[in-house]
Protein backbone atom coordinates (compact mmCIF):
# COMPACT_ATOMS: atom_id res chain seq x y z
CA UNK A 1 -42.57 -0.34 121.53
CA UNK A 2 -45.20 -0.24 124.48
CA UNK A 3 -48.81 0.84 123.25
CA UNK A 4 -50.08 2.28 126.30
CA UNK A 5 -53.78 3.24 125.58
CA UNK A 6 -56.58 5.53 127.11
CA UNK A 7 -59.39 6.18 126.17
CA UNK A 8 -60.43 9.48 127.41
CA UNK A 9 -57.14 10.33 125.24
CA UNK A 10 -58.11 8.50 122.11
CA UNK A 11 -61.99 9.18 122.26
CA UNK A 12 -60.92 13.28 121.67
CA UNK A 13 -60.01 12.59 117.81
CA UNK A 14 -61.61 9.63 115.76
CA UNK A 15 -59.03 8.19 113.28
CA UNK A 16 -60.17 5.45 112.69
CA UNK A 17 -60.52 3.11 109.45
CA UNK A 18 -63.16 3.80 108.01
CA UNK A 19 -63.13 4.12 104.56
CA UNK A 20 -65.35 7.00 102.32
CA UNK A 21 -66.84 5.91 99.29
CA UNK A 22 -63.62 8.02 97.07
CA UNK A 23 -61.35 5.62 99.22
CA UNK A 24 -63.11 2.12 98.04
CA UNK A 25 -63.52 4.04 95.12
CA UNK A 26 -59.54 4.13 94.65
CA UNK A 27 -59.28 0.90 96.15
CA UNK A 28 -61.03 -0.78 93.72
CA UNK A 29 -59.63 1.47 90.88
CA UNK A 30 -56.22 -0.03 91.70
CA UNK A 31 -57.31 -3.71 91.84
CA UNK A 32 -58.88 -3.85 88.91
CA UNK A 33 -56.06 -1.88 86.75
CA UNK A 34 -53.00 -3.04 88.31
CA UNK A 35 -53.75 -6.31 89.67
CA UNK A 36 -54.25 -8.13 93.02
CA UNK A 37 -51.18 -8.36 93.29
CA UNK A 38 -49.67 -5.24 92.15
CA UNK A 39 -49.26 -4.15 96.37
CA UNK A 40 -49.76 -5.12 99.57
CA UNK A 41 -53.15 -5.44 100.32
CA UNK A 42 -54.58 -6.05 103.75
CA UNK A 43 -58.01 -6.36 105.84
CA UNK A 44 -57.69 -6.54 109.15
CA UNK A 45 -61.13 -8.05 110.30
CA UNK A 46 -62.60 -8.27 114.31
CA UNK A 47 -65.10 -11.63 113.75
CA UNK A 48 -67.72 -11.71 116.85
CA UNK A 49 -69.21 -8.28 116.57
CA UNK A 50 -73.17 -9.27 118.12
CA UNK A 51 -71.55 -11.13 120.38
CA UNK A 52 -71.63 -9.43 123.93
CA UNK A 53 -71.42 -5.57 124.83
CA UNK A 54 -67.83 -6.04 125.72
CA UNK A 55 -66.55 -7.33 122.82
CA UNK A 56 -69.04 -4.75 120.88
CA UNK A 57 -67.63 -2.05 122.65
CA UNK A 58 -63.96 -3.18 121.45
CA UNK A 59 -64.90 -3.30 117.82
CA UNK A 60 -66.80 -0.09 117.58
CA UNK A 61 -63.69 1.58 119.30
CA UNK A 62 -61.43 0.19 116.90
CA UNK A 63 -63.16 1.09 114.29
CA UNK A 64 -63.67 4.47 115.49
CA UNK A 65 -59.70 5.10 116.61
CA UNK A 66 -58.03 2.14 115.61
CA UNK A 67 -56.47 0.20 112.40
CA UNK A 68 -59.74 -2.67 111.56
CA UNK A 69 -61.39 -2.20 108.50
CA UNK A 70 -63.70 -4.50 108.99
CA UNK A 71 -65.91 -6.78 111.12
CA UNK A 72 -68.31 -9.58 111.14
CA UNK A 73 -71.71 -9.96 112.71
CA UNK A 74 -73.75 -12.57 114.22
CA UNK A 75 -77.33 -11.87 113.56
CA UNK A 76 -78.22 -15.11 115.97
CA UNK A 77 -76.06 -13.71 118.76
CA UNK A 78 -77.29 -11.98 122.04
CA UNK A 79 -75.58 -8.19 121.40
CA UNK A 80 -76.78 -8.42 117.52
CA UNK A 81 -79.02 -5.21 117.76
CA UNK A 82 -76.49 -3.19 119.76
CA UNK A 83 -74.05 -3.64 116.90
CA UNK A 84 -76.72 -2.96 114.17
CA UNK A 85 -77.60 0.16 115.94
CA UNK A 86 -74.23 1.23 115.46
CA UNK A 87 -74.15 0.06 111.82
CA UNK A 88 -77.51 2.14 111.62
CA UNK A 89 -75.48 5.33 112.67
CA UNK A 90 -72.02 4.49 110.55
CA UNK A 91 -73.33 2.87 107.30
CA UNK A 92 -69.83 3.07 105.91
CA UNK A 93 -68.26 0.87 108.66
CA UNK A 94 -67.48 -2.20 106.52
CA UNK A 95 -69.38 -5.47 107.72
CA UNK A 96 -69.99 -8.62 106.84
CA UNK A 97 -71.77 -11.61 108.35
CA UNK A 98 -70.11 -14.19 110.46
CA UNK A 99 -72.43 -16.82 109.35
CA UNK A 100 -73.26 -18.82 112.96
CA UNK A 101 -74.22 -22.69 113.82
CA UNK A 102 -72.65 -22.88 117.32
CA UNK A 103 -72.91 -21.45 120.49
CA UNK A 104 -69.65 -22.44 122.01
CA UNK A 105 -69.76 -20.89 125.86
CA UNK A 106 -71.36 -22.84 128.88
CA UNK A 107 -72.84 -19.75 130.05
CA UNK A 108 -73.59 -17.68 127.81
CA UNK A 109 -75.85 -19.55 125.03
CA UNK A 110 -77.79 -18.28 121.76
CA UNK A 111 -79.91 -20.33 119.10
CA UNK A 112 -80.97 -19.89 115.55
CA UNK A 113 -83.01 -17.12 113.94
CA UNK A 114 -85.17 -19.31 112.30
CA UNK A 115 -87.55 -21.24 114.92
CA UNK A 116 -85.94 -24.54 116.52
CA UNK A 117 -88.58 -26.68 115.31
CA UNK A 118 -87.58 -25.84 111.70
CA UNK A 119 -84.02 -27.31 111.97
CA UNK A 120 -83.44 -29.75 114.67
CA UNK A 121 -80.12 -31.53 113.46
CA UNK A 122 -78.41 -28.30 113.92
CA UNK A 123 -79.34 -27.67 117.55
CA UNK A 124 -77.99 -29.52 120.58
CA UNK A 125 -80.23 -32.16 121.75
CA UNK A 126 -83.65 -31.08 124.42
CA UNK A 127 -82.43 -27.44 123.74
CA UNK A 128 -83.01 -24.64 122.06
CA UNK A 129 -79.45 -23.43 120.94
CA UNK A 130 -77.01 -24.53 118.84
CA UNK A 131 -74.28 -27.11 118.88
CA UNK A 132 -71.80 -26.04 121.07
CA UNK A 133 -68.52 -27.55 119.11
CA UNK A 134 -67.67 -28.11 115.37
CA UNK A 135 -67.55 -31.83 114.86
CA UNK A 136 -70.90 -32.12 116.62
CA UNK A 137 -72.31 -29.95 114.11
CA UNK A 138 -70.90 -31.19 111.03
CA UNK A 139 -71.53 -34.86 112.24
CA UNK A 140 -75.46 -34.48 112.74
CA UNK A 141 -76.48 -31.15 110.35
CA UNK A 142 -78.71 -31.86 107.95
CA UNK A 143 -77.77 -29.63 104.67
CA UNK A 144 -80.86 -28.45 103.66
CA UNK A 145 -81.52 -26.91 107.56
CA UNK A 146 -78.13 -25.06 106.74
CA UNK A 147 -79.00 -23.76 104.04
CA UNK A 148 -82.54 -22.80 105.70
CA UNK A 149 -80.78 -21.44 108.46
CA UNK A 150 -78.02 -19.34 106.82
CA UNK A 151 -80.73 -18.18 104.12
CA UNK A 152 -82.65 -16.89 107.44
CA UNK A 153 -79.63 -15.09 108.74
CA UNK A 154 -78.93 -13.30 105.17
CA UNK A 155 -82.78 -12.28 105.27
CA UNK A 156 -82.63 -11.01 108.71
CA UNK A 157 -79.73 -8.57 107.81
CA UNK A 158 -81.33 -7.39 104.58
CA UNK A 159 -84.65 -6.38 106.65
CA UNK A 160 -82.30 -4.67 109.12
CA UNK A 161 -80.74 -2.67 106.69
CA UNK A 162 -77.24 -4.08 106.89
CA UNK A 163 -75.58 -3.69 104.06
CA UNK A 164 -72.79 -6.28 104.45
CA UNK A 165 -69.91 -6.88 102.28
CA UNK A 166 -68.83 -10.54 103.04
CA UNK A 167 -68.92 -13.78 104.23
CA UNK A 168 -67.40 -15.62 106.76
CA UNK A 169 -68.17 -18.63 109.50
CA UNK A 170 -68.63 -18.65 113.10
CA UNK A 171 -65.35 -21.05 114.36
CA UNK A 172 -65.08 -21.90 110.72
CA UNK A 173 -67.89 -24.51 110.16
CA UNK A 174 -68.03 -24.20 106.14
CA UNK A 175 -63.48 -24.67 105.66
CA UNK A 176 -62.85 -28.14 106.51
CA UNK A 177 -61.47 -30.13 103.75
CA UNK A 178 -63.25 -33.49 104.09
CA UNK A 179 -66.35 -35.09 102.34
CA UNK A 180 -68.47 -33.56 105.50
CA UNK A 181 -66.99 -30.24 105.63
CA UNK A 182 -67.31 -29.75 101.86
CA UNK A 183 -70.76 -31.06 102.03
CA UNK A 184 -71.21 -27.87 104.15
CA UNK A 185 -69.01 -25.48 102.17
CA UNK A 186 -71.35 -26.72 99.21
CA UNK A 187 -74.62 -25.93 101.49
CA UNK A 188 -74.06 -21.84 101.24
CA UNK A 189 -72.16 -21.81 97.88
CA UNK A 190 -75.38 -20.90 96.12
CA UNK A 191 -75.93 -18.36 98.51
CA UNK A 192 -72.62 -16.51 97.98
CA UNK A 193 -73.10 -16.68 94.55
CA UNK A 194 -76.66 -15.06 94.52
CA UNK A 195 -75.35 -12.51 96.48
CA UNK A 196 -72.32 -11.83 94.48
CA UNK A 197 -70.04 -11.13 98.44
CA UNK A 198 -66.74 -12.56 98.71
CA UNK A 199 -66.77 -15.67 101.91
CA UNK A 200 -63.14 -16.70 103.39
CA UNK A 201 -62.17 -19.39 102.76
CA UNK A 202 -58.83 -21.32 103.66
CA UNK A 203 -58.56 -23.82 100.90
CA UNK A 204 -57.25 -23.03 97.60
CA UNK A 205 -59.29 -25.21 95.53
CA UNK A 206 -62.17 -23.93 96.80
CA UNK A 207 -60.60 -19.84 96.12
CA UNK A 208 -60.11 -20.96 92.64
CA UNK A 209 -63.64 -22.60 92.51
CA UNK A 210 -65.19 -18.70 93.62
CA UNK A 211 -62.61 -16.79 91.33
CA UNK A 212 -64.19 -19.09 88.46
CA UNK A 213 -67.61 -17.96 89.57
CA UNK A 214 -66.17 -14.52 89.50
CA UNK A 215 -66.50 -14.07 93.44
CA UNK A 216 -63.20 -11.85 94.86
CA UNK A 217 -61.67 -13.30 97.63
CA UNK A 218 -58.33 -12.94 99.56
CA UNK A 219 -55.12 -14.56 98.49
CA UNK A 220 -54.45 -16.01 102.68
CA UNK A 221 -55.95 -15.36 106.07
CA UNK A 222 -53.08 -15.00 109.35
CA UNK A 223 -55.00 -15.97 112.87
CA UNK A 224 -51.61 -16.59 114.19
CA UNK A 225 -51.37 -13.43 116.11
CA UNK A 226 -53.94 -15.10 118.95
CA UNK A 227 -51.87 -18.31 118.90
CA UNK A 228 -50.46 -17.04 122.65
CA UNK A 229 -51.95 -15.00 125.26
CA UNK A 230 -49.04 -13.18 126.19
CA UNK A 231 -49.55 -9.57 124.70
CA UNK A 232 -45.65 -8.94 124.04
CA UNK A 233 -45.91 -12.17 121.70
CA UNK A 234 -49.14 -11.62 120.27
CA UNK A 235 -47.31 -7.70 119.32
CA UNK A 236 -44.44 -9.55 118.34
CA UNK A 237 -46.32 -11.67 115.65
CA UNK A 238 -48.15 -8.81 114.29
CA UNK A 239 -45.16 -6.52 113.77
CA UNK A 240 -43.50 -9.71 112.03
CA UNK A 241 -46.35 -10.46 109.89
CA UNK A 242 -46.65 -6.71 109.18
CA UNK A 243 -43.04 -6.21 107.92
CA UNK A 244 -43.45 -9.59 105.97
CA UNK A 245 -46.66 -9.07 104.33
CA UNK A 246 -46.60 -10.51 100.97
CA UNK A 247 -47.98 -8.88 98.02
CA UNK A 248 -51.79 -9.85 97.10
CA UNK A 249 -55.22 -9.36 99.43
CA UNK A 250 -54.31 -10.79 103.25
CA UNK A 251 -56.66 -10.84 105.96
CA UNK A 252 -55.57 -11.08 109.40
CA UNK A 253 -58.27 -11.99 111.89
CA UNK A 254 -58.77 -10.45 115.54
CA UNK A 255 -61.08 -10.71 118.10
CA UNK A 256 -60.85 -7.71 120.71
CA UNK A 257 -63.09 -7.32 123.53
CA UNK A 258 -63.25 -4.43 126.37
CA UNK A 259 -62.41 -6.28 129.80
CA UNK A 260 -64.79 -6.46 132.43
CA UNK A 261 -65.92 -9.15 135.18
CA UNK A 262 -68.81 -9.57 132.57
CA UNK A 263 -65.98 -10.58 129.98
CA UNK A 264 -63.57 -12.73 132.46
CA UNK A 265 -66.89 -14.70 134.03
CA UNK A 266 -68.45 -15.93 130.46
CA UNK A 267 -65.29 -16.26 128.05
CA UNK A 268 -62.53 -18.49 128.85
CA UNK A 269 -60.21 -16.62 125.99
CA UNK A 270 -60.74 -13.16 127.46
CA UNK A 271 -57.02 -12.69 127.87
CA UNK A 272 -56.33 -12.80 124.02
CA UNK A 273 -59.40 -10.59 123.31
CA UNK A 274 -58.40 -7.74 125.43
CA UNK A 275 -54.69 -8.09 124.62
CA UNK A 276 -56.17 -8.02 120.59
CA UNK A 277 -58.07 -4.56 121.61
CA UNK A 278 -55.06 -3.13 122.76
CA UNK A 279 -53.01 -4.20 119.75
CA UNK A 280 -55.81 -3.06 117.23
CA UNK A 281 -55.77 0.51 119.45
CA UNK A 282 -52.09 1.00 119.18
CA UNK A 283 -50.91 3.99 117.48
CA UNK A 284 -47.33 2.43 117.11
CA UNK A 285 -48.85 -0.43 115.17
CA UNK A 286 -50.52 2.13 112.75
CA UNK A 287 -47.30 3.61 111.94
CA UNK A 288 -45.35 0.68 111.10
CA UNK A 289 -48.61 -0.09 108.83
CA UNK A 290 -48.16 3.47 107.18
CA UNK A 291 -43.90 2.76 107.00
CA UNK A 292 -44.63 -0.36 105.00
CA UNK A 293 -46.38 1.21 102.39
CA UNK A 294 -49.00 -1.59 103.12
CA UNK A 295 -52.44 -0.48 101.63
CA UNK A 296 -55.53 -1.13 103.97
CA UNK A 297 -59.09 -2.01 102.79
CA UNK A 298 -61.89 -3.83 103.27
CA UNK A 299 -64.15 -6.35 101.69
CA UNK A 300 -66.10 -3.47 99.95
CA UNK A 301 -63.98 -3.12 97.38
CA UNK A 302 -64.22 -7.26 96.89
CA UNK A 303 -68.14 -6.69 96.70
CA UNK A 304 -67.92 -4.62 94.10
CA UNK A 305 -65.61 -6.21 91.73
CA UNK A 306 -67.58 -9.77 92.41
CA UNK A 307 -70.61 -7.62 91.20
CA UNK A 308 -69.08 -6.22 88.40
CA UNK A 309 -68.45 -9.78 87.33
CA UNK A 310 -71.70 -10.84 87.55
CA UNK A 311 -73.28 -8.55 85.17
């Protein structure tokens, strides 16, 4: 199977994945009679959305004609209002927040939402952005500026208008399993349970720890698929973890950009983003998804059940 895309060919018919309300609707219908595990769930989420134009451009298009159901956004990042505006226009595109405290590329830099001054341990020293690697951050972050900070970037997308239906972290700051890493898990747990979203998370103590709380979250996350940059691999591991897809909720986690010089010059990993857009584009793909019997959704239907509990 070669998925050979265009898209003056795909932009004639929008199939995309985006679900009507009657679809969550059913989604959540199922889930709640027969079980989490009573199929094959999956949610097949593009993290980065805010990010750049490029990698904008990719999610919107595989939303529009591909197989995601799902993305996160970064409301510190640079291309945050292009990918609101197109939130503003397709309110039942499924998004949640990719909740950022780095700015990982040389080049290409962002800081927080709230004003510098307000939480210095999380920025990089005699600048104005963030930390630009993990252990940095969780070595010198100060919990109450995370909490400060990641309460600004929930506020910001509730006065935009985003309705967003998760959780997750930018290069995974909140799932490390260690007395620092859990210190910042701990940080944001009151804020996921305030607002009642699921948040992925890797660790199983810490699923059980939500599911107690009532908070829906998915039974195991795959980012194999971008473990090589060689597209006939990366189709390889997708088709394999396709046809072996367990029963219970699995999210598998892309990253697709457009390519461009724009793309190449700031992101070292541009090869596995535009290999990921043409994966998430392929039509081939979407049929052995259909042939499975595998049953796509988002995180909406999470939302709502982790409300439902909560009442």
């Amino acid at each position: 199977m070669v998925c050979l895309l265009s898209v003056a060919v795909l932009s004639q018919t929008a199939d995309g994945v985006i679900f009507t309300e009657e679809e969550v609707a059913e989604h959540v219908r199922i889930l709640r009679e027969e079980g989490r595990f009573a199929r094959r769930f999956l949610i097949i989420n593009a993290d980065d959305f805010g990010m750049s134009t490029d990698i904008n451009a990719a999610i919107i298009e595989t939303f529009q004609y591909g197989i995601i159901t799902s993305a996160t956004l970064m409301m510190p990042a640079p291309g945050m209002h292009e990918a609101v505006e197109f939130l503003r226009e397709n309110p039942r595109a499924a998004v949640g927040l990719h909740l950022t405290l780095t700015s990982e590329w040389e080049n290409y830099e962002w800081g927080p939402v709230l004003p510098p001054e307000e939480i210095p341990s999380l920025l990089e020293p005699n600048t104005k952005h963030f930390w630009p690697e993990i252990w940095p951050l969780l070595l010198h972050a100060n919990t109450e500026e995370v909490e400060k900070e990641i309460e600004a970037q929930v506020a910001l997308a509730h006065e935009m208008g985003v309705s967003f239906t998760h959780f997750d972290s930018h290069m995974g700051w909140s799932n490390f399993d260690f007395i620092v890493g859990s210190r910042m898990f701990n940080a944001i747990f009151p804020i996921v349970e305030r607002e009642r979203v699921p948040i992925r998370e890797t660790l199983p103590l810490r699923r059980w720890r939500l599911r107690e709380k009532g908070i829906w979250t998915q039974d195991r996350i795959n980012f194999t698929i971008s473990l090589t940059p060689l597209l006939g691999r990366q189709r390889a591991r997708f088709i394999h973890a396709l046809r072996n897809l367990p029963r219970g909720i699995t999210e598998i986690n892309f990253h697709p950009a457009r390519d461009s010089k724009e793309l190449r010059k700031i992101f070292s990993d541009w090869q596995f983003r535009v290999n990921e857009r043409e994966l998430l584009l392929c039509k081939e793909i979407k049929q052995i998804i259909e042939d499975e019997g595998i049953v796509l959704i988002s995180f909406e239907p999470l939302k709502i059940l982790s409300r439902e509990s909560g009442e």
